[in-house]
Structures are given as structure tokens and as C-alpha cells.
N, C-alpha and C. Protein backbone atom coordinates (compact mmCIF):
# COMPACT_ATOMS: atom_id res chain seq x y z
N UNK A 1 0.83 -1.17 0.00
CA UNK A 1 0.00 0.00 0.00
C UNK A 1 0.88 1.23 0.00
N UNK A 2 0.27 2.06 -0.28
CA UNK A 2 1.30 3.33 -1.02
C UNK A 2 -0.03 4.56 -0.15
N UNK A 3 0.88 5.51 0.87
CA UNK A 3 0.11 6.21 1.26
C UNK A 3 0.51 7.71 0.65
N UNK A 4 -0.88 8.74 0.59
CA UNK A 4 -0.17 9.30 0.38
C UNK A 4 -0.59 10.74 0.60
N UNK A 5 0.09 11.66 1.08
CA UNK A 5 -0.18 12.77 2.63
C UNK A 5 0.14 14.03 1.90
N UNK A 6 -1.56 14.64 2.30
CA UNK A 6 -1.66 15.77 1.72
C UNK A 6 -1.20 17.07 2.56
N UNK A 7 -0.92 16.47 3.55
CA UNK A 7 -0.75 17.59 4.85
C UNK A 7 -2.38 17.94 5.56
N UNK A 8 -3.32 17.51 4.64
CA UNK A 8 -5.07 17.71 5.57
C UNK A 8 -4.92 16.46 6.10
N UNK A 9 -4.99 15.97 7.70
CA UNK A 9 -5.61 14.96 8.14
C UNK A 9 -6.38 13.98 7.56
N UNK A 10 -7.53 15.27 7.16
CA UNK A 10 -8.65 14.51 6.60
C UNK A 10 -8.53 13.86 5.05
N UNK A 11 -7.93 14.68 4.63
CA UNK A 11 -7.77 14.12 3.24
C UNK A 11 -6.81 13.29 2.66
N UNK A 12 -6.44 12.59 4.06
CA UNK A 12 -4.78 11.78 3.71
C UNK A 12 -5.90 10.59 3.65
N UNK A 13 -5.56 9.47 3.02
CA UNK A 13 -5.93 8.12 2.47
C UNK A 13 -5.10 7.17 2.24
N UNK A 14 -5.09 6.22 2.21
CA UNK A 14 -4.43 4.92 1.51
C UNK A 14 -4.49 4.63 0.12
N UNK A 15 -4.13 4.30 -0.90
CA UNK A 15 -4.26 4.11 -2.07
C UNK A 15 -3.80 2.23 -2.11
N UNK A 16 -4.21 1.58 -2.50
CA UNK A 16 -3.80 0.20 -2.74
C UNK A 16 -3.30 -0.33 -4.24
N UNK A 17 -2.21 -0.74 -4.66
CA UNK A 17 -2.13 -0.87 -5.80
C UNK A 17 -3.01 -2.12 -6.66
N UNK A 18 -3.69 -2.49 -6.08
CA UNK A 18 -4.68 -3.69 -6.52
C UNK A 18 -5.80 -3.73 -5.44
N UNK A 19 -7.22 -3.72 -5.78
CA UNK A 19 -8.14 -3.62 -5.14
C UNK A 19 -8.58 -4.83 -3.90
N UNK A 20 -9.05 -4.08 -3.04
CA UNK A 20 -9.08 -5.20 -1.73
C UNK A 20 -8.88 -6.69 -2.12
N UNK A 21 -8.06 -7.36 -1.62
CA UNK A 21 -8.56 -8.93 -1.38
C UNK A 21 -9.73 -9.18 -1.54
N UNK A 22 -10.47 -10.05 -2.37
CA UNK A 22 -11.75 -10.57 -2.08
C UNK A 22 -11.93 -11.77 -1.16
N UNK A 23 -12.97 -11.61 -0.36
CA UNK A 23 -13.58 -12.10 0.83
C UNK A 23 -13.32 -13.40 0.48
N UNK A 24 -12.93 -15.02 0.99
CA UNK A 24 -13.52 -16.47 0.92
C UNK A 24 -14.90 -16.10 1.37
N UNK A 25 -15.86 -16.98 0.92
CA UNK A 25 -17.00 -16.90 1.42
C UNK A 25 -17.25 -18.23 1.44
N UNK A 26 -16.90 -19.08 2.67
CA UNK A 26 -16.84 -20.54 3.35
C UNK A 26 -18.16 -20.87 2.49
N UNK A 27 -19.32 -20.60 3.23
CA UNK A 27 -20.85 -21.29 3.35
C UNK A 27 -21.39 -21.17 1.81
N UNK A 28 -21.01 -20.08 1.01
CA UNK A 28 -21.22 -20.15 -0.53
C UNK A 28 -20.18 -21.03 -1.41
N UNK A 29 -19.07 -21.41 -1.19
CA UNK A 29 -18.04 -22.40 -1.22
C UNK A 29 -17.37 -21.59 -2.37
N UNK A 30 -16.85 -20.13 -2.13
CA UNK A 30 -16.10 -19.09 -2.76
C UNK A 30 -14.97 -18.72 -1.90
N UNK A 31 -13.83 -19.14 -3.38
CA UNK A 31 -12.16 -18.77 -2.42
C UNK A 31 -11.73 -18.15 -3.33
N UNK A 32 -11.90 -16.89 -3.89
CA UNK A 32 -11.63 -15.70 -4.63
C UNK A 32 -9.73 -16.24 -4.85
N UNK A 33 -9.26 -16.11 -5.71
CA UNK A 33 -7.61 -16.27 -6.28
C UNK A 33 -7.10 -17.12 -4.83
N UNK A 34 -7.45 -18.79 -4.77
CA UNK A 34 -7.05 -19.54 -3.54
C UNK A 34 -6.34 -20.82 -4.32
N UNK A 35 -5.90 -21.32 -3.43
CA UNK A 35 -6.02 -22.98 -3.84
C UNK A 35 -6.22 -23.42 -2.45
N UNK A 36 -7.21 -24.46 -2.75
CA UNK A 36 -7.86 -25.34 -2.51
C UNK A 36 -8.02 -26.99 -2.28
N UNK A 37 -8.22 -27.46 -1.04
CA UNK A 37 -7.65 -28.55 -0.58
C UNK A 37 -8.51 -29.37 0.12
N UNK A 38 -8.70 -30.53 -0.38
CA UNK A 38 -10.02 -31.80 0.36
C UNK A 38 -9.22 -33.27 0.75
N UNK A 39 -9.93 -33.62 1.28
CA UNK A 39 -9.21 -34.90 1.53
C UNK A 39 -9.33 -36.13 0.73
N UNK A 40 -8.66 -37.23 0.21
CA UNK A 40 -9.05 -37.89 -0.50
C UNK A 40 -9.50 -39.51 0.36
N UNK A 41 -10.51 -40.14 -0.22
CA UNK A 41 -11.24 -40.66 0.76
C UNK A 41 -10.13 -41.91 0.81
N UNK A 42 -9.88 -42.40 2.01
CA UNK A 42 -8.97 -44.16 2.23
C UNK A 42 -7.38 -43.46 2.46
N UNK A 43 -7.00 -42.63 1.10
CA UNK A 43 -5.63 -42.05 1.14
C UNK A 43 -5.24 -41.07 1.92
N UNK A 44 -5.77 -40.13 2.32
CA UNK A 44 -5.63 -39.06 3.39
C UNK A 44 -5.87 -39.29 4.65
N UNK A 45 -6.90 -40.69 5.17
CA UNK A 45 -7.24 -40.92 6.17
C UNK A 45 -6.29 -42.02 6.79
N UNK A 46 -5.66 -42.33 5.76
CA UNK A 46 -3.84 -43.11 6.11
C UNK A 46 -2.91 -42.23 5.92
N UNK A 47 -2.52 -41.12 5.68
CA UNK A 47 -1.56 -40.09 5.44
C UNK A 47 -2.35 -38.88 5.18
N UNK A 48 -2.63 -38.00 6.09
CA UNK A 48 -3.65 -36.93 6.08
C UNK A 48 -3.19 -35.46 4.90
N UNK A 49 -1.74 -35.46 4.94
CA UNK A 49 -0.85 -34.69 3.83
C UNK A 49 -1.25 -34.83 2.94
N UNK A 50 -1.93 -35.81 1.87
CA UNK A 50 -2.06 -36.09 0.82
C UNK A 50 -3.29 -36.14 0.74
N UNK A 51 -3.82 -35.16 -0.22
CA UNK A 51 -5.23 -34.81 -0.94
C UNK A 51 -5.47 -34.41 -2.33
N UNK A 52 -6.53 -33.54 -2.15
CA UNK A 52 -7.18 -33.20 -3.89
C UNK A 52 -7.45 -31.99 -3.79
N UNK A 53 -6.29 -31.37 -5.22
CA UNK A 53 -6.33 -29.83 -4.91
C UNK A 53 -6.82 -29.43 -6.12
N UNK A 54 -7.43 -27.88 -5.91
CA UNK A 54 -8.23 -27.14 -7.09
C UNK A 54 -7.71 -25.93 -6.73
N UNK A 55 -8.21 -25.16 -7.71
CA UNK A 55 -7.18 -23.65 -7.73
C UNK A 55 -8.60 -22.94 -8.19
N UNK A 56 -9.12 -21.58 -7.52
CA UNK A 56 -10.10 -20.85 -8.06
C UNK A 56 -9.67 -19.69 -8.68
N UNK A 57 -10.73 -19.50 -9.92
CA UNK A 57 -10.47 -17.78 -10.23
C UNK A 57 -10.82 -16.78 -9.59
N UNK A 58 -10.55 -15.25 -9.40
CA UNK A 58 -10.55 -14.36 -9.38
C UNK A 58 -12.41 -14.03 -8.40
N UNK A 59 -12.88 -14.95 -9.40
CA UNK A 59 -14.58 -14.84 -8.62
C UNK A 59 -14.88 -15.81 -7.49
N UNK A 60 -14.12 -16.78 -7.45
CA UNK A 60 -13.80 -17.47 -6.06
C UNK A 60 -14.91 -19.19 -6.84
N UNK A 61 -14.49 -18.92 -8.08
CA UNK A 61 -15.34 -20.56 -8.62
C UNK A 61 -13.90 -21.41 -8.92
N UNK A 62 -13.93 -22.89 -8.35
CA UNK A 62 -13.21 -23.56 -8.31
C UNK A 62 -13.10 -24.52 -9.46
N UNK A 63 -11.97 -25.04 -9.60
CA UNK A 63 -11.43 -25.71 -11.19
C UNK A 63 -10.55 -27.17 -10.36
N UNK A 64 -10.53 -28.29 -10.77
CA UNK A 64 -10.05 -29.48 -10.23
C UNK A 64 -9.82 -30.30 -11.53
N UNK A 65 -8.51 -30.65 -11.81
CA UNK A 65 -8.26 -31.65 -12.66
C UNK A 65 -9.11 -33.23 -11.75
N UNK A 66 -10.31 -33.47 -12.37
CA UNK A 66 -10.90 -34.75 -11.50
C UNK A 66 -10.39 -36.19 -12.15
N UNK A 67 -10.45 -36.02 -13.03
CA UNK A 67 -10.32 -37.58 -13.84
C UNK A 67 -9.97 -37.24 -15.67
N UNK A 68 -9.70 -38.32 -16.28
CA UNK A 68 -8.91 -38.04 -17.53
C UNK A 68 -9.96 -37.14 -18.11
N UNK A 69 -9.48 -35.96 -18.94
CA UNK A 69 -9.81 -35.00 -19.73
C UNK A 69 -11.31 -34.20 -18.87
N UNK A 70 -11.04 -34.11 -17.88
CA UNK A 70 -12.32 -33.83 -17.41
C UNK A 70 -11.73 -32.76 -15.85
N UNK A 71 -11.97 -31.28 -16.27
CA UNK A 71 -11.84 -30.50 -15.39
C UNK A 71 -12.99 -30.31 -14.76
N UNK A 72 -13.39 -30.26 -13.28
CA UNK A 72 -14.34 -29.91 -12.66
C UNK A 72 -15.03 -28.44 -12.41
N UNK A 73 -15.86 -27.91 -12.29
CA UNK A 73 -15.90 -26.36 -12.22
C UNK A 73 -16.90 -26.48 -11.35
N UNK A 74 -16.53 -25.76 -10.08
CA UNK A 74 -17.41 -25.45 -9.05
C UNK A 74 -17.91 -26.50 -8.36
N UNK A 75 -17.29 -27.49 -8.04
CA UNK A 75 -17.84 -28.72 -7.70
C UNK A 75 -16.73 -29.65 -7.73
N UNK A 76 -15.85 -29.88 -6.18
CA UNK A 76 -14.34 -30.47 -6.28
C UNK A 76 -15.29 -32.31 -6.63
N UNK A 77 -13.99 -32.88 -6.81
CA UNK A 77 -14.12 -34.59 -7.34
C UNK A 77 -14.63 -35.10 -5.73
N UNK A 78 -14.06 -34.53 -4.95
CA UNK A 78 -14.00 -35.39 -3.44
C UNK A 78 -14.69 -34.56 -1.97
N UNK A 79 -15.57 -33.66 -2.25
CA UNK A 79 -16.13 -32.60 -1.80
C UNK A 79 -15.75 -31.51 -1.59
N UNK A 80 -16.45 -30.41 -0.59
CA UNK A 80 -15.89 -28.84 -1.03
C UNK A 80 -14.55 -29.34 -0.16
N UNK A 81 -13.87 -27.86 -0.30
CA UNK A 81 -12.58 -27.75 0.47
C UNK A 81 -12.34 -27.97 2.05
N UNK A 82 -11.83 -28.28 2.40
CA UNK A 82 -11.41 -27.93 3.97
C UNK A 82 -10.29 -27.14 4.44
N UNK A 83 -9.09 -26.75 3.32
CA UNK A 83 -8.63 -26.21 3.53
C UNK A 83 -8.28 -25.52 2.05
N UNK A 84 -7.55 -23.99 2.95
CA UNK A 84 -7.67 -22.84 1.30
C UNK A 84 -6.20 -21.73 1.62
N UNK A 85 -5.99 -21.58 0.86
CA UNK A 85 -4.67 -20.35 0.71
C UNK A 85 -5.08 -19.23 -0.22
N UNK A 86 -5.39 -18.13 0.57
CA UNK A 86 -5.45 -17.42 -0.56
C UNK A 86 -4.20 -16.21 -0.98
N UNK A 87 -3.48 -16.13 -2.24
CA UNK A 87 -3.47 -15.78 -3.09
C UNK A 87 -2.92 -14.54 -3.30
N UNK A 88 -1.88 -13.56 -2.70
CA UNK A 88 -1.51 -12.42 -2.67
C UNK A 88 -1.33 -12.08 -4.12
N UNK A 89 -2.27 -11.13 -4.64
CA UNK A 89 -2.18 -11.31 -6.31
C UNK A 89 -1.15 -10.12 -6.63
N UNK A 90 -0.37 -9.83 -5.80
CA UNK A 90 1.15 -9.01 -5.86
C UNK A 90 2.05 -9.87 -6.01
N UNK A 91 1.98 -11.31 -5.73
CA UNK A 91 2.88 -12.14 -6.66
C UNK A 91 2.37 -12.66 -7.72
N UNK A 92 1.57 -12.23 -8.55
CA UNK A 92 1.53 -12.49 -10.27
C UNK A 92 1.15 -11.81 -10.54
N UNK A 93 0.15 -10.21 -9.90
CA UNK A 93 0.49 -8.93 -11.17
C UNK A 93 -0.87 -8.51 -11.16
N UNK A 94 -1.88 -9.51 -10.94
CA UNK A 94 -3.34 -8.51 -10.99
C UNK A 94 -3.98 -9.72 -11.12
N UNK A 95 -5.54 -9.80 -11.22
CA UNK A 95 -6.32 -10.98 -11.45
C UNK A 95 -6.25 -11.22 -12.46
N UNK A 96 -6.51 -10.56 -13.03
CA UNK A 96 -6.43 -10.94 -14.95
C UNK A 96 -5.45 -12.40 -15.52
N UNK A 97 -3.79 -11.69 -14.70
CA UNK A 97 -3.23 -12.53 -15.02
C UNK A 97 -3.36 -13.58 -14.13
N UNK A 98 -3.88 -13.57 -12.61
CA UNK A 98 -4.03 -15.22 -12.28
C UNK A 98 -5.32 -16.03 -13.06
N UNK A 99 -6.17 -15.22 -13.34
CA UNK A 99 -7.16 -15.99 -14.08
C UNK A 99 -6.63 -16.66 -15.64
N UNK A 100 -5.82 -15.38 -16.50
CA UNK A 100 -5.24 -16.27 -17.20
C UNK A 100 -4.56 -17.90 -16.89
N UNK A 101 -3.85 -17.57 -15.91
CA UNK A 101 -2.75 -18.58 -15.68
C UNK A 101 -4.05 -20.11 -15.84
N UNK A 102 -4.85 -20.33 -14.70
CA UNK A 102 -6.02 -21.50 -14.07
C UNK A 102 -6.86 -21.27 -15.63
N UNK A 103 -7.16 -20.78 -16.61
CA UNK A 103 -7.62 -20.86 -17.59
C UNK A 103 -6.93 -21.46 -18.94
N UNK A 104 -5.50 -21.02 -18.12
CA UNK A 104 -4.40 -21.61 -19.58
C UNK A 104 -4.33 -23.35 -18.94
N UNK A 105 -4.45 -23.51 -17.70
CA UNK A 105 -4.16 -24.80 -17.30
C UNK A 105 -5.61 -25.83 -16.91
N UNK A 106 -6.38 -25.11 -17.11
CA UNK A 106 -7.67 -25.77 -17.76
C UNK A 106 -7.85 -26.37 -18.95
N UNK A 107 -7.27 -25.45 -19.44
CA UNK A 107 -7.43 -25.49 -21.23
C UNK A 107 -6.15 -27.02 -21.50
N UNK A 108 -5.46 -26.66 -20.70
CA UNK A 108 -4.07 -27.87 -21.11
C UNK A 108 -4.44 -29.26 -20.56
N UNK A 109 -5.18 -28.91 -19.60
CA UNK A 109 -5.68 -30.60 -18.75
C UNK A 109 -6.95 -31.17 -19.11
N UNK A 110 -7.72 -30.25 -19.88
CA UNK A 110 -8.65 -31.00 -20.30
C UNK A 110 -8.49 -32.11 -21.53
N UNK A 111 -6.66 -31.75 -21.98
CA UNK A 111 -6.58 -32.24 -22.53
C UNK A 111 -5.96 -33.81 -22.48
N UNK A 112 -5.72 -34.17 -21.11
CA UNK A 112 -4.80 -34.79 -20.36
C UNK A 112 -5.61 -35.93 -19.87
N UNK A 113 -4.51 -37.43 -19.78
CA UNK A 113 -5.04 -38.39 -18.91
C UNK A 113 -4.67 -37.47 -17.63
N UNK A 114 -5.73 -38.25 -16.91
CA UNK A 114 -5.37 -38.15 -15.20
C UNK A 114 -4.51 -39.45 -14.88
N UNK A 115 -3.31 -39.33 -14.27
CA UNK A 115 -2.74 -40.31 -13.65
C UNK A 115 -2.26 -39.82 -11.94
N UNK A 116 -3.00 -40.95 -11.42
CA UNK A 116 -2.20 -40.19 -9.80
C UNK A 116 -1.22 -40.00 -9.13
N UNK A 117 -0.12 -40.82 -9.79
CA UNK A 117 1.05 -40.89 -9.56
C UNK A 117 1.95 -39.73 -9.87
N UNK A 118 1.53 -39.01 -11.33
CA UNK A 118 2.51 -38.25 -11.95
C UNK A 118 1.87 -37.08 -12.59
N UNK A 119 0.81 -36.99 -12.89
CA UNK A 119 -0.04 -36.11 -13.70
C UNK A 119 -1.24 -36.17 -13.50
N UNK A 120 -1.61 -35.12 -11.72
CA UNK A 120 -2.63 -35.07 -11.36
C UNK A 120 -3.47 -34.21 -11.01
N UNK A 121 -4.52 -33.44 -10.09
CA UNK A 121 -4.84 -32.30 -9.92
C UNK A 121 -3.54 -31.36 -9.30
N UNK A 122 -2.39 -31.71 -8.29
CA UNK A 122 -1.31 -31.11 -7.76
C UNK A 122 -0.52 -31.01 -9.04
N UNK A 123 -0.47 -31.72 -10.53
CA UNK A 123 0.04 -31.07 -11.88
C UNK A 123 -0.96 -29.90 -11.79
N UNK A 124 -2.17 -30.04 -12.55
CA UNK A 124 -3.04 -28.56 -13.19
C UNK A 124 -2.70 -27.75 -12.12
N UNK A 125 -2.34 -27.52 -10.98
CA UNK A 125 -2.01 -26.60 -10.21
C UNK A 125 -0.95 -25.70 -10.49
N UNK A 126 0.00 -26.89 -10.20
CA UNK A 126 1.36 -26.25 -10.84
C UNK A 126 1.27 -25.72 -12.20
N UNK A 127 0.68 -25.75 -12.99
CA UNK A 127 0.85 -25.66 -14.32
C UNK A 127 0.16 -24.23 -14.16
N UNK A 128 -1.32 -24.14 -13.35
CA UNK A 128 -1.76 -22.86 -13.57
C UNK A 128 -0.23 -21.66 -12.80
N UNK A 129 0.35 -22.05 -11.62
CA UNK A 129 1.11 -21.45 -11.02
C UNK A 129 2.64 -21.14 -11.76
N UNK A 130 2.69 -21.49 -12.67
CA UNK A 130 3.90 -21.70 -13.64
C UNK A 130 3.69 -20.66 -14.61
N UNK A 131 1.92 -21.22 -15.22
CA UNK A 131 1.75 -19.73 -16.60
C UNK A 131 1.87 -18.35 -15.94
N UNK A 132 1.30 -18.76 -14.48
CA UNK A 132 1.28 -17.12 -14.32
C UNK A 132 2.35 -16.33 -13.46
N UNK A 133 3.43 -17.21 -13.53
CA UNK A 133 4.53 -17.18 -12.87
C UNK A 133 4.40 -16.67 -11.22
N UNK A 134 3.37 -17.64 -10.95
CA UNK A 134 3.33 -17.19 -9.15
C UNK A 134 4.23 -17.20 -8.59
N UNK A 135 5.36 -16.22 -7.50
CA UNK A 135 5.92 -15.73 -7.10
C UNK A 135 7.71 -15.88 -7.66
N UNK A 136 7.31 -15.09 -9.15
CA UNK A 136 8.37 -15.30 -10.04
C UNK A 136 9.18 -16.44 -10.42
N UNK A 137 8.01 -17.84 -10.23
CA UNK A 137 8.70 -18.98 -10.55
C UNK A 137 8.07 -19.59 -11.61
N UNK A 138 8.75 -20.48 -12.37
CA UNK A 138 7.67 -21.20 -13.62
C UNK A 138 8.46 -22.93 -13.50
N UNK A 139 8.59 -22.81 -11.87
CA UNK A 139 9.44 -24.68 -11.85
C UNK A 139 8.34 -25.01 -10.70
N UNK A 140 7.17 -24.75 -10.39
CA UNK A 140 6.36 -25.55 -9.62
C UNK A 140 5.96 -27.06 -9.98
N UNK A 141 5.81 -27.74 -9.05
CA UNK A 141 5.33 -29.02 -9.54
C UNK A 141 4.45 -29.45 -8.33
N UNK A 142 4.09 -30.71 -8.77
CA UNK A 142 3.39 -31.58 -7.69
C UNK A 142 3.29 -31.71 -6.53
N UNK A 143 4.54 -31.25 -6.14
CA UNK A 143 5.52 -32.00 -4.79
C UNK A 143 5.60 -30.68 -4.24
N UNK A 144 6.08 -29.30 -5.09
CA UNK A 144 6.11 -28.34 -4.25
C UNK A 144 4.77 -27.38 -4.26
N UNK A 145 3.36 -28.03 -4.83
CA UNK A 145 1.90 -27.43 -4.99
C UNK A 145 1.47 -28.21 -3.10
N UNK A 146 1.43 -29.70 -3.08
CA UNK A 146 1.41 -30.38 -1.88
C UNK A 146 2.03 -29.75 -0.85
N UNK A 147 3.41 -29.32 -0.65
CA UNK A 147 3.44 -28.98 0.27
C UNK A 147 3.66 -27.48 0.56
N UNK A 148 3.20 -26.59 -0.36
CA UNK A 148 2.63 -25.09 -0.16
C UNK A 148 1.28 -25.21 0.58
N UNK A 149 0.39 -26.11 -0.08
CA UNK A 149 -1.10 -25.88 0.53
C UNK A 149 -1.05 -26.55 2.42
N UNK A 150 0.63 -27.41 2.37
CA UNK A 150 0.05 -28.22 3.72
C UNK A 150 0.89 -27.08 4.63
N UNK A 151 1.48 -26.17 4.10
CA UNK A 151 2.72 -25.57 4.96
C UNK A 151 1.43 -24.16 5.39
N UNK A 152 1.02 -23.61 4.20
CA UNK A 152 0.15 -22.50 4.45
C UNK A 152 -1.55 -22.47 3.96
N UNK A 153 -1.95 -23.40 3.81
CA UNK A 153 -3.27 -23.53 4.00
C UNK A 153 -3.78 -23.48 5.45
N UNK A 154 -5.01 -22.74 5.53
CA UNK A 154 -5.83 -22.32 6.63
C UNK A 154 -7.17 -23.33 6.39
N UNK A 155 -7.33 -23.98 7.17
CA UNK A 155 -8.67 -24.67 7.40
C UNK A 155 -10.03 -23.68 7.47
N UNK A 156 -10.78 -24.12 6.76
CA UNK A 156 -12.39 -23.50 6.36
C UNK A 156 -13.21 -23.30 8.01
N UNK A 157 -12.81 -24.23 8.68
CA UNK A 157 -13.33 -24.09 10.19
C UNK A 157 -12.96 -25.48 10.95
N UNK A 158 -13.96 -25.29 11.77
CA UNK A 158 -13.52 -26.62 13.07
C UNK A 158 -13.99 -27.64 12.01
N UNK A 159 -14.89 -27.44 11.06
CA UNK A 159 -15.68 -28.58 10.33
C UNK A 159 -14.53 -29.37 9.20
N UNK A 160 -13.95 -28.45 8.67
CA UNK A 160 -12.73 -28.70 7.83
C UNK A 160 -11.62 -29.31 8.82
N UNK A 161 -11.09 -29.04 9.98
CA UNK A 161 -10.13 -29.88 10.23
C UNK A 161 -11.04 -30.72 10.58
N UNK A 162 -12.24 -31.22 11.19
CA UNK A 162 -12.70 -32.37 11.46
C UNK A 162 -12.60 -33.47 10.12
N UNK A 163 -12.95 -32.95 8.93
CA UNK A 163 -12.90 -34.02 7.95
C UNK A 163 -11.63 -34.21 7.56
N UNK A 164 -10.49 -33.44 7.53
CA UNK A 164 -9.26 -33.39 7.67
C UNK A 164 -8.48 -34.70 8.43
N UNK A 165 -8.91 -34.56 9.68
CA UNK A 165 -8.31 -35.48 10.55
C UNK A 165 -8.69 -36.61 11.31
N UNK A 166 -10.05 -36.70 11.31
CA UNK A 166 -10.92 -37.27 12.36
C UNK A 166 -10.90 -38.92 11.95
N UNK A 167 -11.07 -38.77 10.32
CA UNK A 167 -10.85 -40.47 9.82
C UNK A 167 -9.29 -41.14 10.39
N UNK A 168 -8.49 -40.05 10.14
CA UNK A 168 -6.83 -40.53 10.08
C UNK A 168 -7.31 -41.02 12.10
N UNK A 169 -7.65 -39.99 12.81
CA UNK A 169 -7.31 -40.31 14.42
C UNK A 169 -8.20 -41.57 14.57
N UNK A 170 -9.05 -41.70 13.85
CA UNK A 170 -10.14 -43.02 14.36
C UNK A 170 -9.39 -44.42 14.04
N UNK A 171 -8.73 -44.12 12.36
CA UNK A 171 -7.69 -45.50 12.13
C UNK A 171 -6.72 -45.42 12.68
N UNK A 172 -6.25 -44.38 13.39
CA UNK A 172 -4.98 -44.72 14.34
C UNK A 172 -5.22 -45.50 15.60
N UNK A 173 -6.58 -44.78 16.23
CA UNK A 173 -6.87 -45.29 17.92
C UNK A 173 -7.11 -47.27 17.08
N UNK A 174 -7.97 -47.28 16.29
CA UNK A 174 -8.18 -48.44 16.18
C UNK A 174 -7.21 -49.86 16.05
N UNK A 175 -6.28 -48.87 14.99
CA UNK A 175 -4.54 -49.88 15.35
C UNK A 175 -4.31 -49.91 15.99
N UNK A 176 -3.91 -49.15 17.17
CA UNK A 176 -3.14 -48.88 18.17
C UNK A 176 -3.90 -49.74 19.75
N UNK A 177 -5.30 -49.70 19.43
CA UNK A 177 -6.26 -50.66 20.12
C UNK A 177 -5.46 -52.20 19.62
N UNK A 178 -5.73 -52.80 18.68
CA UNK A 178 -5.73 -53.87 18.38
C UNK A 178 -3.78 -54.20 18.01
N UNK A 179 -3.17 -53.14 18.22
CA UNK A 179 -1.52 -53.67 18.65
C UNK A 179 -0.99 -53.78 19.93
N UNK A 180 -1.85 -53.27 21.14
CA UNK A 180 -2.01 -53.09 22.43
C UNK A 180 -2.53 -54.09 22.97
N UNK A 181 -4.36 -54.60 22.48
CA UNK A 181 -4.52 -55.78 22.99
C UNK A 181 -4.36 -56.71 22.52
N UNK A 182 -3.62 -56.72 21.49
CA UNK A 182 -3.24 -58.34 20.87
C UNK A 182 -2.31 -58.98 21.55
């Protein structure tokens, strides 16, 4: 923010070089320039790190590489989010260009098998984060989309870490029951 002082009290202001942050709006399932993070059902509830990520535009509607050639819009593969990052759009320049970026990597994955191993929704991520060179880098990948969202993603509420974690603590007590009384 760039202030800037007229010598009137009153007439001194803030100027912002890009207009407010837009709001997440949890309960409408809007994460204005976020990425976006769910759990994947069996796999996350054995390793809670590992999920299913989507990246939204500018209007807070969400995009998910779900399955081969088939991008999701507004509607993740594995339910809404539980957890979200949003998006300082001073590291890529304005919305325009993050919307480009999740539009250029829409456009590229729809063209794409889905494979989970190597070329998956944590690819279309990277790929949108690459066109639009989010924070002057174009070497994102898989590995470093995963653990941006697990390092600085914020949970949606108590309800989001509950689906987050609650499967993983139930199959733990339950091993840990049956390696105890065996």
C-alpha cells in the first residue's frame, strides 16, 4: 500500500495498488484467487498430507483436474474444500493474469489423462502457477503445490479440520487398540 499525505488529516488516504482482497466466502463455497484442498477418501485418512487440490479464479469458482480429460468447475471430485490459501495477487500482477494462468491450465488438462502418480490435480495446479509465474517462478510441480497448501493452508473451520483429521485419528486409535490388545 502506497500512502499518500496531503498535509489535511482529513484528506490523507491509503491508495492500494490492486483492489481489496476478495472475501472467501466458506458457506457459498467461494475462495476468490485460492487454492484449494479436500481430503481424498482411504488415502488421506492413512496419510492426512495427501489430498485433492483445485485452484479458483478471481470470482472465487473452483477448477479441479478430476479424472482423464475432465476439469471440474465449481464442484471439487471429493467434496468442497477444507482447507484454502489465498493468493496475494502481488505475486503475479493482478487478477487478470491469475485468471489467465487456471484458464491456460484448464485449457491444457482438459486435454490430459489423469494419472495419480505423476499427472494429477497437484500437476493442473502447478501448471496454472507456472503460466502465471506465481511468485516469479515457472518450476512448480506436484511435490512443491502439496506442500505449499500443507505448509500455508488455513482450514475453512472446526468442520474442515474435522474431515481433515478425524478419519486418520479413528484409524490410528483403532490400530493402536488392536496392537495393544493383541
Amino acid at each position: 500500500m502506497h500512502e499518500i499525505e496531503s498535509g489535511d488529516p482529513a484528506a490523507d488516504h491509503e491508495i492500494e495498488m490492486f483492489p481489496k482482497r476478495s472475501d472467501v466466502n466458506v458457506p457459498q463455497h467461494r475462495y476468490p484467487h485460492c487454492l484449494v484442498w479436500c481430503p481424498l477418501p482411504i488415502i488421506s485418512w492413512i496419510f492426512p498430507p495427501i489430498g485433492h487440490v483445485g485452484i479458483a479464479d478471481s470470482k472465487g469458482i473452483i477448477y479441479d483436474f478430476a479424472g482423464p480429460y475432465y476439469i471440474g468447475e465449481d464442484s471439487m471430485a471429493f467434496g468442497w474444500p477444507t482447507k484454502y490459501h489465498q493468493v496475494d495477487l502481488n505475486l503475479v500482477g493482478d487478477a487478470d493474469m491469475w485468471d489467465h494462468g487456471v484458464w491456460e491450465a484448464n485449457a491444457e488438462y482438459k486435454r490430459r489423462v489423469h494419472n495419480l502418480c505423476c499427472d494429477n490435480c497437484h500437476s493442473h495446479v502447478a501448471h496454472a502457477f507456472n503460466a502465471m509465474r506465481y511468485k516469479g517462478k515457472s518450476n512448480w510441480n506436484m511435490y512443491s503445490v502439496g506442500w505449499f497448501i500443507f505448509m500455508h493452508g488455513r482450514y475453512t473451520g472446526f468442520g474442515g479440520f474435522l474431515r481433515t483429521w478425524l478419519p486418520f485419528l479413528i484409524l490410528l486409535t483403532v490400530v493402536l487398540l488392536i496392537a495393544f490388545l493383541v
